[in-house]
N, C-alpha and C. Protein backbone atom coordinates (compact mmCIF):
# COMPACT_ATOMS: atom_id res chain seq x y z
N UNK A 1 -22.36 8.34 6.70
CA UNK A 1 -22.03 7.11 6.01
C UNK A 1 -21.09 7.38 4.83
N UNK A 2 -21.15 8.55 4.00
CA UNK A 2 -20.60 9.28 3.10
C UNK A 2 -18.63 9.28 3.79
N UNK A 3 -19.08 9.44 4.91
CA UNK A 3 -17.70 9.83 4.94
C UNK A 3 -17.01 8.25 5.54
N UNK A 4 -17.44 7.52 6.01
CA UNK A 4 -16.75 6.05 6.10
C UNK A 4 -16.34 5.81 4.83
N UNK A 5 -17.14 5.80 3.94
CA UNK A 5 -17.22 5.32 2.74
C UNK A 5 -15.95 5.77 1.94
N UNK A 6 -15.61 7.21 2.09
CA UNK A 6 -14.41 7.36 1.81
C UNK A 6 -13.08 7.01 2.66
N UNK A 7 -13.36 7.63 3.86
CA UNK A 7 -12.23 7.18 5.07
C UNK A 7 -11.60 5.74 4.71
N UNK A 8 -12.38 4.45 4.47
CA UNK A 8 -12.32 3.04 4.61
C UNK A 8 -10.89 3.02 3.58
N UNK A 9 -11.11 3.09 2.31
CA UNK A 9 -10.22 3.55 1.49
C UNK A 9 -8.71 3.40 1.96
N UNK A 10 -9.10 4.57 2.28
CA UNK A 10 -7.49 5.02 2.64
C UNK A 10 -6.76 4.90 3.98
N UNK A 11 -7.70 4.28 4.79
CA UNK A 11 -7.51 3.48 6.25
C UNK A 11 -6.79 1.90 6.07
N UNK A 12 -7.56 1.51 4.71
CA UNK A 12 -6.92 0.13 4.42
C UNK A 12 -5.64 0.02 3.72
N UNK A 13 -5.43 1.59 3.07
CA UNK A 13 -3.84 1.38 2.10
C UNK A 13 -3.32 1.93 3.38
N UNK A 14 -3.40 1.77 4.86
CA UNK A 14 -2.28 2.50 5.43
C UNK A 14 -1.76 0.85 5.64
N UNK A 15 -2.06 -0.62 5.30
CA UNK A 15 -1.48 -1.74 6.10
C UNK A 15 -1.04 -1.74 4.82
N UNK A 16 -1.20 -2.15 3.54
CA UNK A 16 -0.26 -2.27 2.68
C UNK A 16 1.08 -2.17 2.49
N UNK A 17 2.09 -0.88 3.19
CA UNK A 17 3.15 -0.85 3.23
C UNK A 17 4.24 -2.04 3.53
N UNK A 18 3.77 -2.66 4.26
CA UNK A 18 4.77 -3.55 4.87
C UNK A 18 4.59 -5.28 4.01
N UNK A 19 3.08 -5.54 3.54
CA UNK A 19 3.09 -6.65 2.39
C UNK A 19 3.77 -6.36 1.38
N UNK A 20 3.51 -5.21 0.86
CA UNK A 20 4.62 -4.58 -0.22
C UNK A 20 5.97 -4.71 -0.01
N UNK A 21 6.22 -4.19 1.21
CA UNK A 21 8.00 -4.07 1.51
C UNK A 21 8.57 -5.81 1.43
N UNK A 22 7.65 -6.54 1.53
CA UNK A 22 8.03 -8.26 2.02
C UNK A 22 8.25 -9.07 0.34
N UNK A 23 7.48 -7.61 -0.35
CA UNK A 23 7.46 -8.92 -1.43
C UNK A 23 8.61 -8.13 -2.80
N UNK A 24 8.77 -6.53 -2.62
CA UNK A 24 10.02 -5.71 -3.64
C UNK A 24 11.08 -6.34 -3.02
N UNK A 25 12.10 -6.33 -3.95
CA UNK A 25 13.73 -6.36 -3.85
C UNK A 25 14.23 -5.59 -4.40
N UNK A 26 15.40 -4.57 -3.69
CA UNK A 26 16.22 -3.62 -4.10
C UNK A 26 16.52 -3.51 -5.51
N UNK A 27 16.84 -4.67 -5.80
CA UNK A 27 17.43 -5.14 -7.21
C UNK A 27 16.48 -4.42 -8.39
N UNK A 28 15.18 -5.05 -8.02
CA UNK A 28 14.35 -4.10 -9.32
C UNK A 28 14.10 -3.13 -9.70
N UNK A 29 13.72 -3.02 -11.14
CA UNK A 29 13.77 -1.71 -11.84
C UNK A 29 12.44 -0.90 -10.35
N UNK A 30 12.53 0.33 -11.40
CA UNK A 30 11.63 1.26 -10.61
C UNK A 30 9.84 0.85 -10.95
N UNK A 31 9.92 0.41 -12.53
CA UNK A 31 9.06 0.34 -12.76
C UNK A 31 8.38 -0.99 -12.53
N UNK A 32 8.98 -2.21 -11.87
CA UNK A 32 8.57 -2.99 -11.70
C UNK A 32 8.11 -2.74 -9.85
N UNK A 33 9.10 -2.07 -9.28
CA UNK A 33 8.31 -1.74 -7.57
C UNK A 33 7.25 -1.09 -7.72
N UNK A 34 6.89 0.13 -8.56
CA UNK A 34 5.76 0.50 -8.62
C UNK A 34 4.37 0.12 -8.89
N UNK A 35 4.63 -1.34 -9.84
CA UNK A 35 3.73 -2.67 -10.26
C UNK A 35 3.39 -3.18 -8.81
N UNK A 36 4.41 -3.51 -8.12
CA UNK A 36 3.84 -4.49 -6.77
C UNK A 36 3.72 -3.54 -5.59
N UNK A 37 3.86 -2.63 -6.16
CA UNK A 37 3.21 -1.65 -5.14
C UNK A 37 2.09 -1.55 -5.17
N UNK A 38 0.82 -1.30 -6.95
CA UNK A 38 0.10 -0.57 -7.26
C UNK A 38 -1.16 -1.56 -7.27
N UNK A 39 -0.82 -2.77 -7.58
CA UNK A 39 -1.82 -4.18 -7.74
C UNK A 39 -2.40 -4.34 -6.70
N UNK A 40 -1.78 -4.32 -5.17
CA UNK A 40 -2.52 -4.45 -4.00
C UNK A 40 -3.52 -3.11 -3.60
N UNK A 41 -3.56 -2.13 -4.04
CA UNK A 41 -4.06 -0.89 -4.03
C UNK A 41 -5.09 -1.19 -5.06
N UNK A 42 -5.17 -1.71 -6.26
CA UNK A 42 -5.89 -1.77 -7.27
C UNK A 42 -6.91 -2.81 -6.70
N UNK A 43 -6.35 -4.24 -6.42
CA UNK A 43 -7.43 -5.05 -5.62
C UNK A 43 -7.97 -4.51 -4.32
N UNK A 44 -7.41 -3.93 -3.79
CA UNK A 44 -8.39 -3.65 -2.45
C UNK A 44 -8.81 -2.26 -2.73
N UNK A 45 -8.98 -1.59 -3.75
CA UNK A 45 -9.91 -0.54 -4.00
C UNK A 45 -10.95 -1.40 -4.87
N UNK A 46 -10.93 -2.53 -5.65
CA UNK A 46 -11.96 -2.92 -6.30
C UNK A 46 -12.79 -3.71 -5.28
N UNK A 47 -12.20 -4.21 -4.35
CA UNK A 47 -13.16 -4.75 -3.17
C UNK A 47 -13.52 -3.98 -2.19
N UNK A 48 -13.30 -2.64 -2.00
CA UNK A 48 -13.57 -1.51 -1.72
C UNK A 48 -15.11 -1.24 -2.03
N UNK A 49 -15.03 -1.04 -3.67
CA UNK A 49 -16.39 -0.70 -4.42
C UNK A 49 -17.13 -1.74 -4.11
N UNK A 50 -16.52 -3.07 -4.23
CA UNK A 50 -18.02 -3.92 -4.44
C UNK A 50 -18.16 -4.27 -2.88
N UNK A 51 -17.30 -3.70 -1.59
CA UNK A 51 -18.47 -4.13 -0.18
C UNK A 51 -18.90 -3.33 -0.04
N UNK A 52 -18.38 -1.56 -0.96
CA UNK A 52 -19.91 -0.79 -0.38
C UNK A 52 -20.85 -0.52 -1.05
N UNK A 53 -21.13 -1.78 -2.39
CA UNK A 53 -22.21 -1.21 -3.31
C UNK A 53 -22.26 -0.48 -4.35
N UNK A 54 -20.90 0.09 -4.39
CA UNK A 54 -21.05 1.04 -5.59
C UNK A 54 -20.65 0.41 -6.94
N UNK A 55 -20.55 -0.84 -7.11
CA UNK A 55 -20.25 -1.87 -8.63
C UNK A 55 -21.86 -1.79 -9.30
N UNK A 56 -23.10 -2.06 -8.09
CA UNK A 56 -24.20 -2.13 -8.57
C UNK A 56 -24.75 -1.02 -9.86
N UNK A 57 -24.39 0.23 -9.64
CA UNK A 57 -24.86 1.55 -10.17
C UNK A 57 -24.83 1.31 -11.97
N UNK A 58 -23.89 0.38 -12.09
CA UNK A 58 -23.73 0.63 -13.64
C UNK A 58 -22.56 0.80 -14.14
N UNK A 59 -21.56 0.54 -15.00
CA UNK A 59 -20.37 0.90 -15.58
C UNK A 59 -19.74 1.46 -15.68
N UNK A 60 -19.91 2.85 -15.70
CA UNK A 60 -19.83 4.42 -15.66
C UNK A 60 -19.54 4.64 -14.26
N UNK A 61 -20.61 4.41 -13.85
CA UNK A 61 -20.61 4.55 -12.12
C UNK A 61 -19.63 3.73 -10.53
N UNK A 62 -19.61 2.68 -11.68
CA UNK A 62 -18.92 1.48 -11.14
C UNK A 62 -17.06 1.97 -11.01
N UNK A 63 -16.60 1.95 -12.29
CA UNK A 63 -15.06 2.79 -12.91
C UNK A 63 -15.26 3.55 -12.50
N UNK A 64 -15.75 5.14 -12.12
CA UNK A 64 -15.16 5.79 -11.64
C UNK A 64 -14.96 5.58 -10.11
N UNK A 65 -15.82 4.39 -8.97
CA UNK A 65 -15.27 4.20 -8.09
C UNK A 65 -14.37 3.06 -7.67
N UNK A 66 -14.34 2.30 -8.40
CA UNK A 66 -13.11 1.72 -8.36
C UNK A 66 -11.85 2.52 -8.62
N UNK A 67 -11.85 3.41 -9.63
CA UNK A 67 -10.29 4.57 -9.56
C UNK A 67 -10.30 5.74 -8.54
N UNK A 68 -11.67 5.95 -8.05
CA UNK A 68 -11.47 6.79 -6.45
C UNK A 68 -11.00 5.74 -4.99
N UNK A 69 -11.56 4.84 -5.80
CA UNK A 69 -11.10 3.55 -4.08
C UNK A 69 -9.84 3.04 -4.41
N UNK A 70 -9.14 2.97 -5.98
CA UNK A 70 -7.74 2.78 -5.70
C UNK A 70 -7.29 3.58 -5.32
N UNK A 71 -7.63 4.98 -5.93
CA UNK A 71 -6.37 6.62 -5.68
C UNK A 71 -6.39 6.70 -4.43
N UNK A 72 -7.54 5.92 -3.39
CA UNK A 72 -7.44 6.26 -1.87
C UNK A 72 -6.52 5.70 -0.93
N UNK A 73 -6.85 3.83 -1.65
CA UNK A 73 -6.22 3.31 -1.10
C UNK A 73 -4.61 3.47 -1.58
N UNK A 74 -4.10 3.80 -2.60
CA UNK A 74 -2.60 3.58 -3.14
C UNK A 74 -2.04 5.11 -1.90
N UNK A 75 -3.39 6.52 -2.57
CA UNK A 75 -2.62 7.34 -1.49
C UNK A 75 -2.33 7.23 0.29
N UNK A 76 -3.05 6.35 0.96
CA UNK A 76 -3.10 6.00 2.16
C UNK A 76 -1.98 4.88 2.37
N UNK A 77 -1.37 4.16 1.15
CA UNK A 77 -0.43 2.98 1.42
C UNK A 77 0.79 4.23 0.90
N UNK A 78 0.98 4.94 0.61
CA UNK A 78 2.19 5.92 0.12
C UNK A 78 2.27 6.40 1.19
N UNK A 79 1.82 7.16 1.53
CA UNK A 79 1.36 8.41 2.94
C UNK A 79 2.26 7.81 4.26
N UNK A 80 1.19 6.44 4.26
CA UNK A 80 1.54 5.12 5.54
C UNK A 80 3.32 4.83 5.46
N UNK A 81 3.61 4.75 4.26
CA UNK A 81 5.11 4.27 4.08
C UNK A 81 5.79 5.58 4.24
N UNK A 82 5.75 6.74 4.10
CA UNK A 82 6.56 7.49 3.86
C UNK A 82 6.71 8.51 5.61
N UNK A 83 5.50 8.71 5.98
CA UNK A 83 5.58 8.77 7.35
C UNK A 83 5.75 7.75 8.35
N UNK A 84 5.41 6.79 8.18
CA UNK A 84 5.39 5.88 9.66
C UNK A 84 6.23 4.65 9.19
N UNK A 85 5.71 3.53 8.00
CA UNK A 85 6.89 2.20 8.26
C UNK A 85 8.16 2.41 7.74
N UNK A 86 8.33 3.83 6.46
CA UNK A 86 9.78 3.57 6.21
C UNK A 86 11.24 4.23 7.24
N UNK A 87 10.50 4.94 8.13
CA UNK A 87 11.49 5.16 9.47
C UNK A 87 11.69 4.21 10.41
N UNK A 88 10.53 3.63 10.72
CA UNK A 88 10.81 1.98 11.98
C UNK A 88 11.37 1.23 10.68
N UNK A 89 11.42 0.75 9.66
CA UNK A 89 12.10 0.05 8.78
C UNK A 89 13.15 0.34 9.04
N UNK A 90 13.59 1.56 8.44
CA UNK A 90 15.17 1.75 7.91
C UNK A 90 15.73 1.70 9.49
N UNK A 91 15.11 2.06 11.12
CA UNK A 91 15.81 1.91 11.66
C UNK A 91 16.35 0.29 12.13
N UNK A 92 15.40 -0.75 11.75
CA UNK A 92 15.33 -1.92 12.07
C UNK A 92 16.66 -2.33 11.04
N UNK A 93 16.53 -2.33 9.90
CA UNK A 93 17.42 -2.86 8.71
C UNK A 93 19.03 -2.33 9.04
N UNK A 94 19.03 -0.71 9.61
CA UNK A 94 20.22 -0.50 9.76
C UNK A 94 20.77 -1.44 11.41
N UNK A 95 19.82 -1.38 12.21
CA UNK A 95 20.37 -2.36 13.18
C UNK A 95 20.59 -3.70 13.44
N UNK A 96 19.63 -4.39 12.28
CA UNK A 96 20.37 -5.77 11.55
C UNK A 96 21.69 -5.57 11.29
N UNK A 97 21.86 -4.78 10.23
CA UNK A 97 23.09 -4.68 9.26
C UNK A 97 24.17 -4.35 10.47
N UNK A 98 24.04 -3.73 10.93
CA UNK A 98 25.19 -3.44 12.58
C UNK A 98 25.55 -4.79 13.05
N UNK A 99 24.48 -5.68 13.73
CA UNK A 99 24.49 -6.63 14.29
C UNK A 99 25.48 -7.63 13.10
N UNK A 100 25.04 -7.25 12.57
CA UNK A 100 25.64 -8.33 11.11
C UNK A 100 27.33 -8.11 10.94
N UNK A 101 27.21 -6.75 10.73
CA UNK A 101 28.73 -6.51 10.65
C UNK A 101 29.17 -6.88 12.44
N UNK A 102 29.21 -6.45 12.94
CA UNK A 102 30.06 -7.12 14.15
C UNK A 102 30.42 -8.33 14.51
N UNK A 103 28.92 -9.36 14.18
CA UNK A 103 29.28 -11.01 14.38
C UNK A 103 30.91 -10.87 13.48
N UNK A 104 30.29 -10.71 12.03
CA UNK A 104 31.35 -10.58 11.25
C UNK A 104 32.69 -10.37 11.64
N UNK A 105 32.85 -9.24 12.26
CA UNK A 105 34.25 -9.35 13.08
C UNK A 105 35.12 -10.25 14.13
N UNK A 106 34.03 -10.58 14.24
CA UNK A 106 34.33 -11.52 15.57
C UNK A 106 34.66 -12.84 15.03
């Protein structure tokens, strides 16, 4: 059970990538993508803790798993983007942008 408990975590920041990608624009600073990157990781590690019980324990007990169920989930939504959606991305975006430039010519 120990080990769901962690697995879940970082199973759930692997879908994050792509809500994230829908809602940054190129345009922004760095430090503002890293904000709407980090908030969805932050809420679904705090709902993390409280569906498996661990908010009950006490304050102490509570904070430190809410910052192990974000660090899981943010590292599983990093991981997820950097191996798997930002290659089907960039190949999708560059074959828009193709399609785009050619109408264009025409």
């Amino acid at each position: 059970m120990d080990l769901l408990r962690e697995t879940a975590p970082f199973l759930v920041g692997m879908i994050v990538p792509p809500l994230a990608m829908l809602a940054i624009r190129t345009t922004w600073s760095g430090q503002l993508k890293f904000l709407i990157a980090f908030l969805p990781a932050l809420i679904l590690g705090f709902c993390t803790s409280a569906l498996a019980g661990e908010l009950a324990g006490g304050m102490p007990d509570g904070l430190i798993a809410v910052i192990i169920d974000t660090s899981l989930v943010f590292t599983g939504s990093q991981l997820a983007y950097r191996i798997f959606w930002k290659p089907i991305l960039e190949a999708r975006f560059q074959s828009v942008s193709t399609t785009r430039m050619q109408r264009a010519r025409e």
